[in-house]
C-alpha atoms as a PDB file:
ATOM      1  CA  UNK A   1       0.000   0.000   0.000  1.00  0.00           C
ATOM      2  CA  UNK A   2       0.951   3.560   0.099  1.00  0.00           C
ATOM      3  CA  UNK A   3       2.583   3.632  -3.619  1.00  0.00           C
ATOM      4  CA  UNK A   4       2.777   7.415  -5.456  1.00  0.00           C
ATOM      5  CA  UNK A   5       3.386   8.899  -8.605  1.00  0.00           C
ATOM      6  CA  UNK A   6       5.284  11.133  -8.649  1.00  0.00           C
ATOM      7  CA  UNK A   7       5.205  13.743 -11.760  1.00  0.00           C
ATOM      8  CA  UNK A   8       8.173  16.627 -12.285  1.00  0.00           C
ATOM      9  CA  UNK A   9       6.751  19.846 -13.712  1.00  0.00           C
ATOM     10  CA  UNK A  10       8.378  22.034 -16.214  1.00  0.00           C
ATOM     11  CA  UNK A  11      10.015  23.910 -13.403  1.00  0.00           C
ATOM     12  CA  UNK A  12      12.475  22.365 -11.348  1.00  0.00           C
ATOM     13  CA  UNK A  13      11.253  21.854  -7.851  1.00  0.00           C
ATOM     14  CA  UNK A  14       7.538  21.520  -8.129  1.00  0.00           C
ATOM     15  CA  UNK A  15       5.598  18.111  -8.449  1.00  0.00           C
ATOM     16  CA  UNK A  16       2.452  16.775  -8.647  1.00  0.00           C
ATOM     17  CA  UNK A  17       1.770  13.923  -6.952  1.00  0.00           C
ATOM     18  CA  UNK A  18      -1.308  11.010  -7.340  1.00  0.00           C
ATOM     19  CA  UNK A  19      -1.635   8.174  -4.286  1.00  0.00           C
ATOM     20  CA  UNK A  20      -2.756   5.183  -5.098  1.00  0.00           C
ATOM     21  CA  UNK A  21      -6.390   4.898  -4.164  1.00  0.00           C
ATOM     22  CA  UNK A  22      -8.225   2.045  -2.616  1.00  0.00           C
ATOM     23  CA  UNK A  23     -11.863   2.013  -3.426  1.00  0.00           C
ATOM     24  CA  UNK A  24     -14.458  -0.566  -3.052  1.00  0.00           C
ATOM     25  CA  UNK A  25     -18.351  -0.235  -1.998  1.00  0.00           C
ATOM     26  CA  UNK A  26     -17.566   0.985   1.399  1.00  0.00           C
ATOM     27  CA  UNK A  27     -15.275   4.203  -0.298  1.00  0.00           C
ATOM     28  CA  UNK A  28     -11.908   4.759  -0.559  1.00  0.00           C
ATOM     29  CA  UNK A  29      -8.443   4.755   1.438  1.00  0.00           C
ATOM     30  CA  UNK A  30      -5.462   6.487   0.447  1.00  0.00           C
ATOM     31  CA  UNK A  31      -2.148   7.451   2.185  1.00  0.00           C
ATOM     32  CA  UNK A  32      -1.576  10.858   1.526  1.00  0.00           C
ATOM     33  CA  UNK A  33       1.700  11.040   2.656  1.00  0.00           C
ATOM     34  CA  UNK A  34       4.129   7.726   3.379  1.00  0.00           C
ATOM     35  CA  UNK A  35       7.853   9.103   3.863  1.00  0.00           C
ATOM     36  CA  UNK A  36       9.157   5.645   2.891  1.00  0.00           C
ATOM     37  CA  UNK A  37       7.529   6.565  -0.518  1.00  0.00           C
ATOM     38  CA  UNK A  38       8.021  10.010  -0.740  1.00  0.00           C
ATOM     39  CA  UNK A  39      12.251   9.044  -0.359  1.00  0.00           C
ATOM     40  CA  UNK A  40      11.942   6.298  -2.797  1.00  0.00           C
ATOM     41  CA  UNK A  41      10.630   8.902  -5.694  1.00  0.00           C
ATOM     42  CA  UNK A  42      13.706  11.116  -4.270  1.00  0.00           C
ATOM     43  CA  UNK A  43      11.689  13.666  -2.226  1.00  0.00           C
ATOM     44  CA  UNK A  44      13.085  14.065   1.194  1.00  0.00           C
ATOM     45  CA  UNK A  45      11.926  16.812   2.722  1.00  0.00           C
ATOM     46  CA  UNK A  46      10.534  16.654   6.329  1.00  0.00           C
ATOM     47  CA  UNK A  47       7.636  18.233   7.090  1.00  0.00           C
ATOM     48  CA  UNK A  48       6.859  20.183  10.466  1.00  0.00           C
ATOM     49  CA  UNK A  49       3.282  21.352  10.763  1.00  0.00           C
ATOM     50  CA  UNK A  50       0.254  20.883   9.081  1.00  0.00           C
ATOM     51  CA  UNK A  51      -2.708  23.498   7.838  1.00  0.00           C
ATOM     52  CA  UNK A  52      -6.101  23.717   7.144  1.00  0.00           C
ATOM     53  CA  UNK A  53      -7.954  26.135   5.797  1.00  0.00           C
ATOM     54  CA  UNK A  54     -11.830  26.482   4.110  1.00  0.00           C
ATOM     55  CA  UNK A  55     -12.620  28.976   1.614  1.00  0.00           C
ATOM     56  CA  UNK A  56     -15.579  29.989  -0.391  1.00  0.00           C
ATOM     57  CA  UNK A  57     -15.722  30.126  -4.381  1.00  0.00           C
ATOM     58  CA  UNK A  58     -13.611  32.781  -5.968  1.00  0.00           C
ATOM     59  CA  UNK A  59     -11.832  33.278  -2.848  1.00  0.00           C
ATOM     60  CA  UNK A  60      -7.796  33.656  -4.251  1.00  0.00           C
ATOM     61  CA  UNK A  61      -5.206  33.261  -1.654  1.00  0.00           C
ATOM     62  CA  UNK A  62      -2.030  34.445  -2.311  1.00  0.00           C
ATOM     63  CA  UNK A  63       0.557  34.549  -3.715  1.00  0.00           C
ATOM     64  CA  UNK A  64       2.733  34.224  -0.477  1.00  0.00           C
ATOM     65  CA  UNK A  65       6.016  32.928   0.706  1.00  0.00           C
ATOM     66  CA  UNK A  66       8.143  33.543   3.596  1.00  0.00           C
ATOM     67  CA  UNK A  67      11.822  35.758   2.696  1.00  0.00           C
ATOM     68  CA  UNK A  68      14.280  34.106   5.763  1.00  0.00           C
ATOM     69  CA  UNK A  69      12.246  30.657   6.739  1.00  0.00           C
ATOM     70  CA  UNK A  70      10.924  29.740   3.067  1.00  0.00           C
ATOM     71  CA  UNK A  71       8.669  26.671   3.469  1.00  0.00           C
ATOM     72  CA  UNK A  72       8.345  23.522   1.225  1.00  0.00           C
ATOM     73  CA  UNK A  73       4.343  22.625   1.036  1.00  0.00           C
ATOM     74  CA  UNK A  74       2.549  19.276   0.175  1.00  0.00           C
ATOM     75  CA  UNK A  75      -0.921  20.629  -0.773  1.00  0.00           C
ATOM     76  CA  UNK A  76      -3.910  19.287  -1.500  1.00  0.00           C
ATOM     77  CA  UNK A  77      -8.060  19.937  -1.920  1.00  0.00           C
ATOM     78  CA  UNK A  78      -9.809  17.867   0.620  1.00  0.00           C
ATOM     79  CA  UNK A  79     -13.282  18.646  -0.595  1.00  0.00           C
ATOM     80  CA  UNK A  80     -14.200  21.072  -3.696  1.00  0.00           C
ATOM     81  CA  UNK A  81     -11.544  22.061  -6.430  1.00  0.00           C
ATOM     82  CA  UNK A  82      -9.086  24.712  -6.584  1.00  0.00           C
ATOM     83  CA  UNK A  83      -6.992  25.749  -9.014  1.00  0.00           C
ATOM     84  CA  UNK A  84      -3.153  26.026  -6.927  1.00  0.00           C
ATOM     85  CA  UNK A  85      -0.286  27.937  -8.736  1.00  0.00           C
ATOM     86  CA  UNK A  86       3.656  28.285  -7.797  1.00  0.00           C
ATOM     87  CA  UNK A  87       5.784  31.345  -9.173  1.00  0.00           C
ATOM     88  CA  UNK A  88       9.860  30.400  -9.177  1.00  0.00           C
ATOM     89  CA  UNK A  89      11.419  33.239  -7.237  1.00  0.00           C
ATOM     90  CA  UNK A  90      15.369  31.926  -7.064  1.00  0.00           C
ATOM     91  CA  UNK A  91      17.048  34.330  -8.783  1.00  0.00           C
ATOM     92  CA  UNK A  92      19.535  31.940 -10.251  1.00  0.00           C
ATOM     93  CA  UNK A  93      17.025  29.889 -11.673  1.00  0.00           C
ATOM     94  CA  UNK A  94      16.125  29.145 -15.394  1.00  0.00           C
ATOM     95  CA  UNK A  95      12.722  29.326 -14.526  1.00  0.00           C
ATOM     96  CA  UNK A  96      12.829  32.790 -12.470  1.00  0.00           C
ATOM     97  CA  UNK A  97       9.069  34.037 -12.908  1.00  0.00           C
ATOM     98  CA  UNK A  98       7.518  31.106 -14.713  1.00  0.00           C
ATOM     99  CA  UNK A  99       4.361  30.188 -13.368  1.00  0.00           C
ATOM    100  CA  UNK A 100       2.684  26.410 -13.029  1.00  0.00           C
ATOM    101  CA  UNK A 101      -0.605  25.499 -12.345  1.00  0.00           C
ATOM    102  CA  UNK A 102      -2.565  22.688 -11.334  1.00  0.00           C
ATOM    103  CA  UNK A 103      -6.105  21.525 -10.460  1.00  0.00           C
ATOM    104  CA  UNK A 104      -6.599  20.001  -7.096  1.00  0.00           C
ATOM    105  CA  UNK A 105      -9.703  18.172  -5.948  1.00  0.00           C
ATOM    106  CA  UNK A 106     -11.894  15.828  -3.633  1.00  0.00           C
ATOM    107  CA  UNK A 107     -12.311  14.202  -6.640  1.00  0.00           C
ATOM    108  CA  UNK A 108      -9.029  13.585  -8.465  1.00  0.00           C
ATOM    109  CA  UNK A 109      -7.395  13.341  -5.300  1.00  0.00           C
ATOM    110  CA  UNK A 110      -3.771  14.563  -6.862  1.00  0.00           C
ATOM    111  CA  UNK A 111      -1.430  16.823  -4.510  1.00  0.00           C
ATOM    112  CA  UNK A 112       1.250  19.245  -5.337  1.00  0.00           C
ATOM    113  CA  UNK A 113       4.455  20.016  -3.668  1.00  0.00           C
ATOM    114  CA  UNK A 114       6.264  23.286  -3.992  1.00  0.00           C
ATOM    115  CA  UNK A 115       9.724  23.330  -3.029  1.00  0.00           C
ATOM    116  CA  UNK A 116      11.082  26.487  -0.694  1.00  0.00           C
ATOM    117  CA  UNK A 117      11.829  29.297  -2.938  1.00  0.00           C
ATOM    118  CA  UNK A 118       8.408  30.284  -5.082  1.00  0.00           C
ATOM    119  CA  UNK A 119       5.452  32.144  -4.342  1.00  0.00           C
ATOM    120  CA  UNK A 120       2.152  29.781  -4.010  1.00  0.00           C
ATOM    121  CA  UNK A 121      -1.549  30.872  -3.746  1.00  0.00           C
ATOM    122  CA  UNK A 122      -4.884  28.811  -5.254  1.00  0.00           C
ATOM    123  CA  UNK A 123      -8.073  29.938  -6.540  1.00  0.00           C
ATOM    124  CA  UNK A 124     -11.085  28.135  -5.369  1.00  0.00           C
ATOM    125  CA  UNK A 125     -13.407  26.658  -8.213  1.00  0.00           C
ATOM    126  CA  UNK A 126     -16.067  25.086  -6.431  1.00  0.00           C
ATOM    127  CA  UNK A 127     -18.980  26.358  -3.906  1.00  0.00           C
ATOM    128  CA  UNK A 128     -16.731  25.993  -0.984  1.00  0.00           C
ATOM    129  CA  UNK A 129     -13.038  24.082  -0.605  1.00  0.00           C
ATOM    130  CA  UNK A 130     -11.078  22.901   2.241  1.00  0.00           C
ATOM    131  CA  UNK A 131      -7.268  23.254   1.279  1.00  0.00           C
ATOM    132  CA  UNK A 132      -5.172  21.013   3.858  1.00  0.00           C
ATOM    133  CA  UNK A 133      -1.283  21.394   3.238  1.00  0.00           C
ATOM    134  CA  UNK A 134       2.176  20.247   4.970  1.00  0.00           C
ATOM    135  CA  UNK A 135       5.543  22.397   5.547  1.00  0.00           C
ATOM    136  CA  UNK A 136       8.433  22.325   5.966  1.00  0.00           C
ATOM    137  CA  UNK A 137       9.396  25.344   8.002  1.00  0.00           C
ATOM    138  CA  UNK A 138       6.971  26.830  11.255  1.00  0.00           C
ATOM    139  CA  UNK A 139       5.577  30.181   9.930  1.00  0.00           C
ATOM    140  CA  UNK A 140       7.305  33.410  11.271  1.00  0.00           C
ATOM    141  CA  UNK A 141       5.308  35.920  11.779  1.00  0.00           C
ATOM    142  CA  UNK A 142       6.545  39.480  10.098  1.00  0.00           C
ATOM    143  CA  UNK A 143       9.063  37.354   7.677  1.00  0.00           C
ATOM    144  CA  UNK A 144       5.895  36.641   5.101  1.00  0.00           C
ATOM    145  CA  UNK A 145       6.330  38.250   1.721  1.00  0.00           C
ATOM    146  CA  UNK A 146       3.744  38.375  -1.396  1.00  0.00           C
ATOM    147  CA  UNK A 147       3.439  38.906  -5.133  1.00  0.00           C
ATOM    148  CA  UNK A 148       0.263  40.266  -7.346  1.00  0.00           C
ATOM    149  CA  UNK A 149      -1.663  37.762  -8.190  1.00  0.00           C
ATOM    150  CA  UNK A 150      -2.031  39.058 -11.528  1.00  0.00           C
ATOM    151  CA  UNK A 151       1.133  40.755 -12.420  1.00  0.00           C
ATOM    152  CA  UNK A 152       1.374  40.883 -16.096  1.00  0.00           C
ATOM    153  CA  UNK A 153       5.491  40.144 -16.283  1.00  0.00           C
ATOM    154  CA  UNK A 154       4.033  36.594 -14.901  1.00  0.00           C
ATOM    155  CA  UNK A 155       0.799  36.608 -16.662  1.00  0.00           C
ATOM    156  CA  UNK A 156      -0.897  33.294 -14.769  1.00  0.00           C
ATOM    157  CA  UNK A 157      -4.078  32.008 -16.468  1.00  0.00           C
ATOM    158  CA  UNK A 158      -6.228  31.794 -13.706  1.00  0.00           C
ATOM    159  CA  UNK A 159      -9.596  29.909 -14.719  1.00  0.00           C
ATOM    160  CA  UNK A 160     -11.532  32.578 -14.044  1.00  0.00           C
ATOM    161  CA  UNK A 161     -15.882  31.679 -15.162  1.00  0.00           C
ATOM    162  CA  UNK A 162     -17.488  34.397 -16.070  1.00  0.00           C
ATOM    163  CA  UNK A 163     -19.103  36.091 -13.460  1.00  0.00           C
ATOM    164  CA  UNK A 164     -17.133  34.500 -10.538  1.00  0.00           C
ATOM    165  CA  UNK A 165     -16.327  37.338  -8.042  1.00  0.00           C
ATOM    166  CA  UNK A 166     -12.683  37.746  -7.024  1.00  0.00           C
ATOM    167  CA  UNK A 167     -12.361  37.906  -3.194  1.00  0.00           C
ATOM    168  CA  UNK A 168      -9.414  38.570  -1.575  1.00  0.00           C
ATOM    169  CA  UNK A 169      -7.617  39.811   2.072  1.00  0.00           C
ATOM    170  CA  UNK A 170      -6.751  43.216   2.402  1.00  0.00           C
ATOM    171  CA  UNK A 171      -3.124  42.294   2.277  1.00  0.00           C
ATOM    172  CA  UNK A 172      -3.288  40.249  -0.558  1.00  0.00           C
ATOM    173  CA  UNK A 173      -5.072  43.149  -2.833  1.00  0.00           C
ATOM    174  CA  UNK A 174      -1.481  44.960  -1.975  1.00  0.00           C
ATOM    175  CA  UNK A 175       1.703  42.805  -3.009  1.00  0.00           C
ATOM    176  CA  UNK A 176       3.695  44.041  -5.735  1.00  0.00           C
ATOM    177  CA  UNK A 177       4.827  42.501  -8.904  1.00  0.00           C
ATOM    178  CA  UNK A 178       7.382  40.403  -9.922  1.00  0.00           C
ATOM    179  CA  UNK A 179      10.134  43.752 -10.659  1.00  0.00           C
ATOM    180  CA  UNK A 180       9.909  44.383  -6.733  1.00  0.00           C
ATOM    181  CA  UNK A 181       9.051  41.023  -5.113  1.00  0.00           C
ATOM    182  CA  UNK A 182      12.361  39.136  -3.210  1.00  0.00           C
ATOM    183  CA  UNK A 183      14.591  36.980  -4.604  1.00  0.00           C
ATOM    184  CA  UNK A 184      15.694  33.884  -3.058  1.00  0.00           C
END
């Protein structure tokens, strides 16, 4: 039991990741996270503390990251769909200000793991979605940073349906772009 797939993206650093799923007429069982398995596909991060949050349709979160403690995350939907994005912030990289994007759901059941140094927020798709995710760093209050969710220089495709109302926090309506966001 507990077997993965593991699935690089085009940016170094960022996978998505399907469990295998047991289902039979009673439901389904799946390990969500099995370090055994998580080593054996060459991921060996350690995680510290685990989140959950709920959020109502068109609700965006993000994009955050912290500057001095940067955290790895293992995210995933736990009921509705959202639509979770990373943004490569290491300056040195290849892939400085590339974007990826994935669906997460109840349904599909996939999870996606950001390595430390990118900005990551979601969009939620569905009526209402509970977002559970592990890090790898404690959060530090003051030492959290942000980037416009819709900074052109990036230019994410957000699945935006027509009509769907955009709410965000205070804070998030006032990160900058990409040209004065922090570098790792």
């Amino acid at each position: 039991m507990g077997k993965i797939k593991v699935t690089p993206c085009h940016i170094e650093g960022l996978y998505v990741i399907e469990p295998e799923i047991h289902e039979d007429a009673r439901g389904y069982f799946i390990e969500t996270y099995n370090q055994r398995d998580f080593e054996a596909a060459g991921l060996d991060m350690v995680f510290v503390q685990d989140n959950q949050s709920m959020s109502v349709k068109g609700v965006l979160r993000g994009l955050h990251y912290q500057k001095q403690f940067p955290q790895g995350k293992l995210v995933r939907a736990i009921r509705g769909r959202v639509f979770d994005v990373a943004v490569d912030l290491r300056a040195k990289s290849p892939t400085y200000g590339q974007w990826f994007g994935v669906e997460l759901s109840a349904e599909n059941k996939k999870q996606f793991y950001v390595s430390p140094g990118f900005a990551h927020g979601f969009l939620v798709l569905s009526d209402e979605a509970e977002f559970a995710y592990k890090v790898t760093d404690f959060y530090h209050p003051g030492d959290e940073g942000g980037l416009i969710w819709n900074d052109p220089q990036i230019g994410i495709e957000w699945p935006i349906e027509e009509g769907m109302e955009l709410i965000f926090s205070e804070r998030d309506k006032k990160w900058g772009g990409l040209a004065d966001t922090f570098k790792f």
